[in-house]
C-alpha atoms as a PDB file:
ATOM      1  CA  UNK A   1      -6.030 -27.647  57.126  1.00  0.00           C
ATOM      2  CA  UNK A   2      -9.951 -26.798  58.201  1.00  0.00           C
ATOM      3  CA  UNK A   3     -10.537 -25.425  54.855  1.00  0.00           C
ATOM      4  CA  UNK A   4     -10.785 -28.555  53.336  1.00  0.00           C
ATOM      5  CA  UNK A   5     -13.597 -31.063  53.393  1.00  0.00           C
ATOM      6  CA  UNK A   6     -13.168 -34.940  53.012  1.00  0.00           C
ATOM      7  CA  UNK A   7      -9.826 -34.270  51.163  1.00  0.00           C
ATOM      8  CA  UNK A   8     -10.868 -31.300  48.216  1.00  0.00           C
ATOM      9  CA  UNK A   9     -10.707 -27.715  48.618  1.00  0.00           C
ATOM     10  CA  UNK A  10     -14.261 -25.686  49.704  1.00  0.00           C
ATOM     11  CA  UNK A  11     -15.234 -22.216  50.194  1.00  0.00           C
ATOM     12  CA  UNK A  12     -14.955 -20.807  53.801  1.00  0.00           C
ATOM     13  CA  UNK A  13     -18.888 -20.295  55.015  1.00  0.00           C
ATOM     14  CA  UNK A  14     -19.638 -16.888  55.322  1.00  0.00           C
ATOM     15  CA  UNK A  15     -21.728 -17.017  58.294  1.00  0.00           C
ATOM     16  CA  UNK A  16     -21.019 -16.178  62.144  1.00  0.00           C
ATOM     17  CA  UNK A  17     -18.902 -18.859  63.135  1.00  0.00           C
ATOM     18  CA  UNK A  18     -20.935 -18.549  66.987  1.00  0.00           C
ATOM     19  CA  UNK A  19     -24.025 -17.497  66.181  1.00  0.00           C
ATOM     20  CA  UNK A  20     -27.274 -20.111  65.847  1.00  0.00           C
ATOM     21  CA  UNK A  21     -28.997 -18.963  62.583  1.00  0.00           C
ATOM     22  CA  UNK A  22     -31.922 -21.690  63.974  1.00  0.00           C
ATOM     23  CA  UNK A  23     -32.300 -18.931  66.987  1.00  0.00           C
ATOM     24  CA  UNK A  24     -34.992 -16.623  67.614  1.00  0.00           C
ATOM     25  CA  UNK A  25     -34.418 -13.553  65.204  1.00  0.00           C
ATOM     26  CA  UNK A  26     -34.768 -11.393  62.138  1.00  0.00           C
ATOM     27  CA  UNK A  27     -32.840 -12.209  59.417  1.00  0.00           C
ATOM     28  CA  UNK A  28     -31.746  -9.767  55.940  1.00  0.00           C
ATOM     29  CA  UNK A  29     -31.192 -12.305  52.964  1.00  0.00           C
ATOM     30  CA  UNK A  30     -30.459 -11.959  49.286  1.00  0.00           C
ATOM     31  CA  UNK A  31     -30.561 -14.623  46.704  1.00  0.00           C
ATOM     32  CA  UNK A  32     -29.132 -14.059  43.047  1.00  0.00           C
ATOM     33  CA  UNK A  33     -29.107 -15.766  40.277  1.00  0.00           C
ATOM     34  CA  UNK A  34     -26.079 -17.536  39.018  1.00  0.00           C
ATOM     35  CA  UNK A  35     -24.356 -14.816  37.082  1.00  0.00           C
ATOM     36  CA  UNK A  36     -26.451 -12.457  37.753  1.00  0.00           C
ATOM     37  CA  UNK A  37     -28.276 -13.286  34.845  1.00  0.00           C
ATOM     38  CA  UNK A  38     -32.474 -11.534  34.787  1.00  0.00           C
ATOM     39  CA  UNK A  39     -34.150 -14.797  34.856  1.00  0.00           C
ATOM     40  CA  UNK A  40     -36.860 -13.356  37.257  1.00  0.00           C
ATOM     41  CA  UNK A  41     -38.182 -10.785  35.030  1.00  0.00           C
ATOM     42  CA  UNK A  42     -37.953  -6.812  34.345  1.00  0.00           C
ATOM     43  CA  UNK A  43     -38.764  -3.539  36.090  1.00  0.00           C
ATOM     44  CA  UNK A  44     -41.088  -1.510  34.642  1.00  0.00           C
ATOM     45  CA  UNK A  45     -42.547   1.831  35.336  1.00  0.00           C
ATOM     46  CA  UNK A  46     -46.596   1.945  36.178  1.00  0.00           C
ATOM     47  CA  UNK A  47     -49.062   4.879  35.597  1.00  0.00           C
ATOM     48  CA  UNK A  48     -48.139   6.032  38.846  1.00  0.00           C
ATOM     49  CA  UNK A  49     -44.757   6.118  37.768  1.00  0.00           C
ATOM     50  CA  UNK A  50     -43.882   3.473  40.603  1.00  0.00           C
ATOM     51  CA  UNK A  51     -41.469   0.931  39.499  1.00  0.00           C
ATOM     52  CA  UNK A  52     -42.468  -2.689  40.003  1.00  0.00           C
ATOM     53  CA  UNK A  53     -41.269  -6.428  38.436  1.00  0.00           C
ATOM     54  CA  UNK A  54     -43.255  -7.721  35.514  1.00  0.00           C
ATOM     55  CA  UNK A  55     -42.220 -11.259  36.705  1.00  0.00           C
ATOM     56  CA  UNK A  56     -40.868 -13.990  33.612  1.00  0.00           C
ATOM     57  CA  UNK A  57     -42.208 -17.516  34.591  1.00  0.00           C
ATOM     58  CA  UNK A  58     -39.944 -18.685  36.926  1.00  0.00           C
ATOM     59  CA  UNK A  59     -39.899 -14.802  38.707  1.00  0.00           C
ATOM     60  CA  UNK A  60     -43.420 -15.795  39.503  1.00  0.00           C
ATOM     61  CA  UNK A  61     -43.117 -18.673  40.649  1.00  0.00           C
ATOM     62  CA  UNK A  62     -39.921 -17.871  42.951  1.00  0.00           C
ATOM     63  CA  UNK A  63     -42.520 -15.363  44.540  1.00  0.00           C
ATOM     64  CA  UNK A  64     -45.510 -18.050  44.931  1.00  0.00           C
ATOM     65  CA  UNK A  65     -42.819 -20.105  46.989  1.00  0.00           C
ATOM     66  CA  UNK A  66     -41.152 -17.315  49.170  1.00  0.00           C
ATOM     67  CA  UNK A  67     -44.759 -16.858  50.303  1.00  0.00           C
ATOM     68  CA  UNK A  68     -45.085 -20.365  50.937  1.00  0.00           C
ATOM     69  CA  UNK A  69     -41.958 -20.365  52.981  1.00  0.00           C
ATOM     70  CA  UNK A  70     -44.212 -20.734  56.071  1.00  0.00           C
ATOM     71  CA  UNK A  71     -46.185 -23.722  55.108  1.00  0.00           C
ATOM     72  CA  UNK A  72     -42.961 -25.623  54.859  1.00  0.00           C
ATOM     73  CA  UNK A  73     -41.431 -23.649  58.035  1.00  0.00           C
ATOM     74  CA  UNK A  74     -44.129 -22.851  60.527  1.00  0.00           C
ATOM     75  CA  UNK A  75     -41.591 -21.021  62.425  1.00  0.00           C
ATOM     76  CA  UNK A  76     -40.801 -18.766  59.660  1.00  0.00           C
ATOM     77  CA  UNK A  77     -42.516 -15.482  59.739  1.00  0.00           C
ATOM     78  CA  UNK A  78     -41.851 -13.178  56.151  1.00  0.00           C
ATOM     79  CA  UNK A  79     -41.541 -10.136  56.022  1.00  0.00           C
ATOM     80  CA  UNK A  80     -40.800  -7.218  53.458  1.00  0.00           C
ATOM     81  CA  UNK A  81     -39.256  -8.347  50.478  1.00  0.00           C
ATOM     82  CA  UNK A  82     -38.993  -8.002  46.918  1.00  0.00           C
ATOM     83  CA  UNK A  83     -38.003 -10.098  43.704  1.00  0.00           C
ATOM     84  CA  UNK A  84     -35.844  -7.934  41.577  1.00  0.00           C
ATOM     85  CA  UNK A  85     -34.465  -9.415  37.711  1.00  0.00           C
ATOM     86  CA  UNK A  86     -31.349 -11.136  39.038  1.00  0.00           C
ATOM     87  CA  UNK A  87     -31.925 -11.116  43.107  1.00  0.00           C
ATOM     88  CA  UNK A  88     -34.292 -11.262  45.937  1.00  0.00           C
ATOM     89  CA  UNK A  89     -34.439  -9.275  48.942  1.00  0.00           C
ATOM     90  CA  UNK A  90     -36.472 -10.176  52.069  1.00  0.00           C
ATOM     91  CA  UNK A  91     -36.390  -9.971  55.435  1.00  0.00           C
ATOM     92  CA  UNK A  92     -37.590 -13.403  57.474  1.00  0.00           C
ATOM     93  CA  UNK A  93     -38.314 -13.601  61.425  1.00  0.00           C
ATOM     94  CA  UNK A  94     -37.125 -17.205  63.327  1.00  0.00           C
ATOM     95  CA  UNK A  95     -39.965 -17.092  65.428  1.00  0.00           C
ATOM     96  CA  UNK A  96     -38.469 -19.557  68.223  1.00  0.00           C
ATOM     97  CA  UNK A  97     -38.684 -17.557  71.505  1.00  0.00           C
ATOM     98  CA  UNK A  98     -38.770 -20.989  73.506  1.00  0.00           C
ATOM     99  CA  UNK A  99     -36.010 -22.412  71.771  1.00  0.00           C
ATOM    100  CA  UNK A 100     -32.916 -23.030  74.370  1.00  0.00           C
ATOM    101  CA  UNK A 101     -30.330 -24.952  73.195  1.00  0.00           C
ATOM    102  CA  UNK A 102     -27.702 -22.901  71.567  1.00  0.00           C
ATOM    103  CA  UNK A 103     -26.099 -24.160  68.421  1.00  0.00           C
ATOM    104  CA  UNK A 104     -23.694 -22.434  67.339  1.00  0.00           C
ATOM    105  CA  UNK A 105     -22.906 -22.388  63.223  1.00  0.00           C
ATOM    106  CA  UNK A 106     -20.834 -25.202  61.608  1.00  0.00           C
ATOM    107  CA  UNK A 107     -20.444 -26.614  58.938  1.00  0.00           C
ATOM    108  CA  UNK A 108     -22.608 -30.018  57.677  1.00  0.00           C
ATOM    109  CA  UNK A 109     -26.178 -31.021  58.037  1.00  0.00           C
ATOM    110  CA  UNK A 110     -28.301 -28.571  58.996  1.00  0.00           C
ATOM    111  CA  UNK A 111     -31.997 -27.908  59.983  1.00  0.00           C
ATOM    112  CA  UNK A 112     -34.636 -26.203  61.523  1.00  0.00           C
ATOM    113  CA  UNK A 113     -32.306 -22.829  60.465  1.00  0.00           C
ATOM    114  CA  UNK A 114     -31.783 -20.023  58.211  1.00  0.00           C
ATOM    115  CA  UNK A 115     -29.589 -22.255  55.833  1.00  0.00           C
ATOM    116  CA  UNK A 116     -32.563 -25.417  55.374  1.00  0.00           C
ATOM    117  CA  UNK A 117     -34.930 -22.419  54.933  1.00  0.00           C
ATOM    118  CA  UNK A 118     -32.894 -21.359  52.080  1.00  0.00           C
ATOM    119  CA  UNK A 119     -31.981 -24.862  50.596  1.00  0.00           C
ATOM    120  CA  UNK A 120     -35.546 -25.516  50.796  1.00  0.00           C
ATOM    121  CA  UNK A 121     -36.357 -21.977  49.024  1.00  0.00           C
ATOM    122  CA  UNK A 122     -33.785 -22.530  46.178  1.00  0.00           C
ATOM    123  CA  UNK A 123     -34.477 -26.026  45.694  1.00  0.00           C
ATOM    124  CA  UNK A 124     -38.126 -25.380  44.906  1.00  0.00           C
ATOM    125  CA  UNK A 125     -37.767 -22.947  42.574  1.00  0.00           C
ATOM    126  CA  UNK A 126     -34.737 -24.888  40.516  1.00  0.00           C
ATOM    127  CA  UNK A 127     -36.782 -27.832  40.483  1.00  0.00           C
ATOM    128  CA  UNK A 128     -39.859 -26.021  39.079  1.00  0.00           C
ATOM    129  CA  UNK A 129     -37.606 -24.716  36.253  1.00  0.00           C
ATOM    130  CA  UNK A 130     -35.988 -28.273  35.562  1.00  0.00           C
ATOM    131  CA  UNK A 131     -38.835 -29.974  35.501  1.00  0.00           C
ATOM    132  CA  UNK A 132     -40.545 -27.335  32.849  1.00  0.00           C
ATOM    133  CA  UNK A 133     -37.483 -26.898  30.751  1.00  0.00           C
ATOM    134  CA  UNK A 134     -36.639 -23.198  31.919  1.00  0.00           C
ATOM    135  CA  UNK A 135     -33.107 -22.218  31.723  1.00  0.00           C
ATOM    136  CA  UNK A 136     -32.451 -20.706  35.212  1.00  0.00           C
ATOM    137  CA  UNK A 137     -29.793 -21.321  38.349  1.00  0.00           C
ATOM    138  CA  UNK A 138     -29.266 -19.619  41.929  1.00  0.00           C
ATOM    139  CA  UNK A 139     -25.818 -18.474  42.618  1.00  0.00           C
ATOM    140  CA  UNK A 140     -24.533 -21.466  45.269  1.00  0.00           C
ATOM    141  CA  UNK A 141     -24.839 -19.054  48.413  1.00  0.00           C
ATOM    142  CA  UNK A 142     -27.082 -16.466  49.956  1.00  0.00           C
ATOM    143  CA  UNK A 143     -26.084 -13.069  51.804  1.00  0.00           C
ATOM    144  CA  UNK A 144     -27.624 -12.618  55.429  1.00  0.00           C
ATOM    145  CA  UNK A 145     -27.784 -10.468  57.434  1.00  0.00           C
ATOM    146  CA  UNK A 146     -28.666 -10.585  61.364  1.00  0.00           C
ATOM    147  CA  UNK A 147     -31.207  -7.559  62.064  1.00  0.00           C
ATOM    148  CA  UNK A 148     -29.828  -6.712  65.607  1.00  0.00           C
ATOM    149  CA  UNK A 149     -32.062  -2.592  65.905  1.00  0.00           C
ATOM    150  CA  UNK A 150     -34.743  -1.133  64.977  1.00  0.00           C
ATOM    151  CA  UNK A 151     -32.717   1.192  63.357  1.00  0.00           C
ATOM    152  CA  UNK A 152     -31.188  -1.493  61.311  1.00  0.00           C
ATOM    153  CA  UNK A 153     -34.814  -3.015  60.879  1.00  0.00           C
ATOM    154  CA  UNK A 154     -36.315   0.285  59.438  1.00  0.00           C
ATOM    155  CA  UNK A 155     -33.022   0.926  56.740  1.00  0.00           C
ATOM    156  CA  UNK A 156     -33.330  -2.421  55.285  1.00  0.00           C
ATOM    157  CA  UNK A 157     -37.368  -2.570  54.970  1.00  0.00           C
ATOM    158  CA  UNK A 158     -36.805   0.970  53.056  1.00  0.00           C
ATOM    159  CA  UNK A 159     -33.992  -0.029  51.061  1.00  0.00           C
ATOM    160  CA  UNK A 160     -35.875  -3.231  49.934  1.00  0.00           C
ATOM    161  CA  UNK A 161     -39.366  -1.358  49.714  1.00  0.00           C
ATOM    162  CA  UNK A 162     -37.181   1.191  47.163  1.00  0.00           C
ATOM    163  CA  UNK A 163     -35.138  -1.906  45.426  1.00  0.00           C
ATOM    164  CA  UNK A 164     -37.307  -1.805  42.189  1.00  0.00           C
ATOM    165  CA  UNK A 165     -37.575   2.161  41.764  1.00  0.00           C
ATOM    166  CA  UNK A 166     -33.458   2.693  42.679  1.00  0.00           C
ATOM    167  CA  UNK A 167     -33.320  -0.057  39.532  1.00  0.00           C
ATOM    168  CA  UNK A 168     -35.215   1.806  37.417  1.00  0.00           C
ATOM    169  CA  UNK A 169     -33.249   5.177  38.151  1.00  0.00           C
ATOM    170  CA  UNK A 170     -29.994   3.531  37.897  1.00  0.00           C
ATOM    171  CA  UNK A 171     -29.800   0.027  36.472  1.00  0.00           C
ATOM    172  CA  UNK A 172     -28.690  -3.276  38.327  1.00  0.00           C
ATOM    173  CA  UNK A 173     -25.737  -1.140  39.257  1.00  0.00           C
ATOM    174  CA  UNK A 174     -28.011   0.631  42.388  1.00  0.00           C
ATOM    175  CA  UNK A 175     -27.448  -2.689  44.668  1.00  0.00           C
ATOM    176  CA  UNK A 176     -24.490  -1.905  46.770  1.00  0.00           C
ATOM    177  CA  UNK A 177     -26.842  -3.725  49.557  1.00  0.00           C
ATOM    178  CA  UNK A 178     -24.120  -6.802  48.983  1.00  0.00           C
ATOM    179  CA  UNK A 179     -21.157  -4.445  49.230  1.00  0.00           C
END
């Protein structure tokens, strides 16, 4: 049976079984936290009655290291994105046009792709919290999403720029993004 691995039971991967997440591209994600749980902080209404994340510790640092993303990936381009209490939304470009050889998804070690991007991403900001005693964990997986318009481009920049005041109106209940 190809659903298990070395003899135990795992998870079917929820990525395009042909596509080559280390391919030239834009690229939706969103990373929670294990249950869900607001580790990264709170939304809170400004003077200008915009709605923005007073990041906890570990929210702050989880944004210091998305922006570093491209110091550890020079290929990695970020764009919008946003850290919300219990998930982050953000939209990074693969910038590989000269990259050729086609390798399509599978499952074991990966790199140079969406998923080591990620690993690297998590890892960094668990380790941060181990190391200072901060009670905090990532669900296991990520959602992406491969931007394939400019229609599809423009939706999900507006729906992430809007993440933190659709919160505010309505509570963690607003993301149906993961639907």
């Amino acid at each position: 049976m190809e659903d298990k691995f070395k003899d135990k039971f795992r998870v079917p991967s929820a990525r395009l079984t042909n596509w080559d997440y280390g391919s030239h591209g834009l690229y939706s994600v969103t990373i929670c936290t294990n249950n869900r749980i607001h580790h990264l902080g709170e939304i809170i209404s400004t003077e200008l009655d915009d709605a923005v994340l007073k990041p906890s510790e570990i929210g702050a640092i989880a944004e210091t290291n998305w922006q570093n993303i491209p110091g550890h990936f020079p290929f990695v381009e970020l764009d919008e994105y946003v850290i919300m209490p219990n998930h982050i939304h953000g939209i990074l470009f693969l910038n590989k046009p000269a990259k050729i050889d086609w390798q399509p998804n599978k499952f074991g070690p990966q790199r140079q792709n969406l998923g080591s991007v990620m690993r690297g991403f998590k890892a960094s900001v668990k380790t941060y919290a181990t190391i200072n005693g901060i009670d905090f964990e990532w669900q296991p997986r990520f959602h992406d999403h491969i931007i394939r318009s400019e229609k599809e481009y423009t939706n999900i920049r507006n729906y992430i720029a809007n993440n933190p005041q659709q919160w505010l109106l309505n509570g963690d209940k607003e993301d149906n993004f993961l639907s």
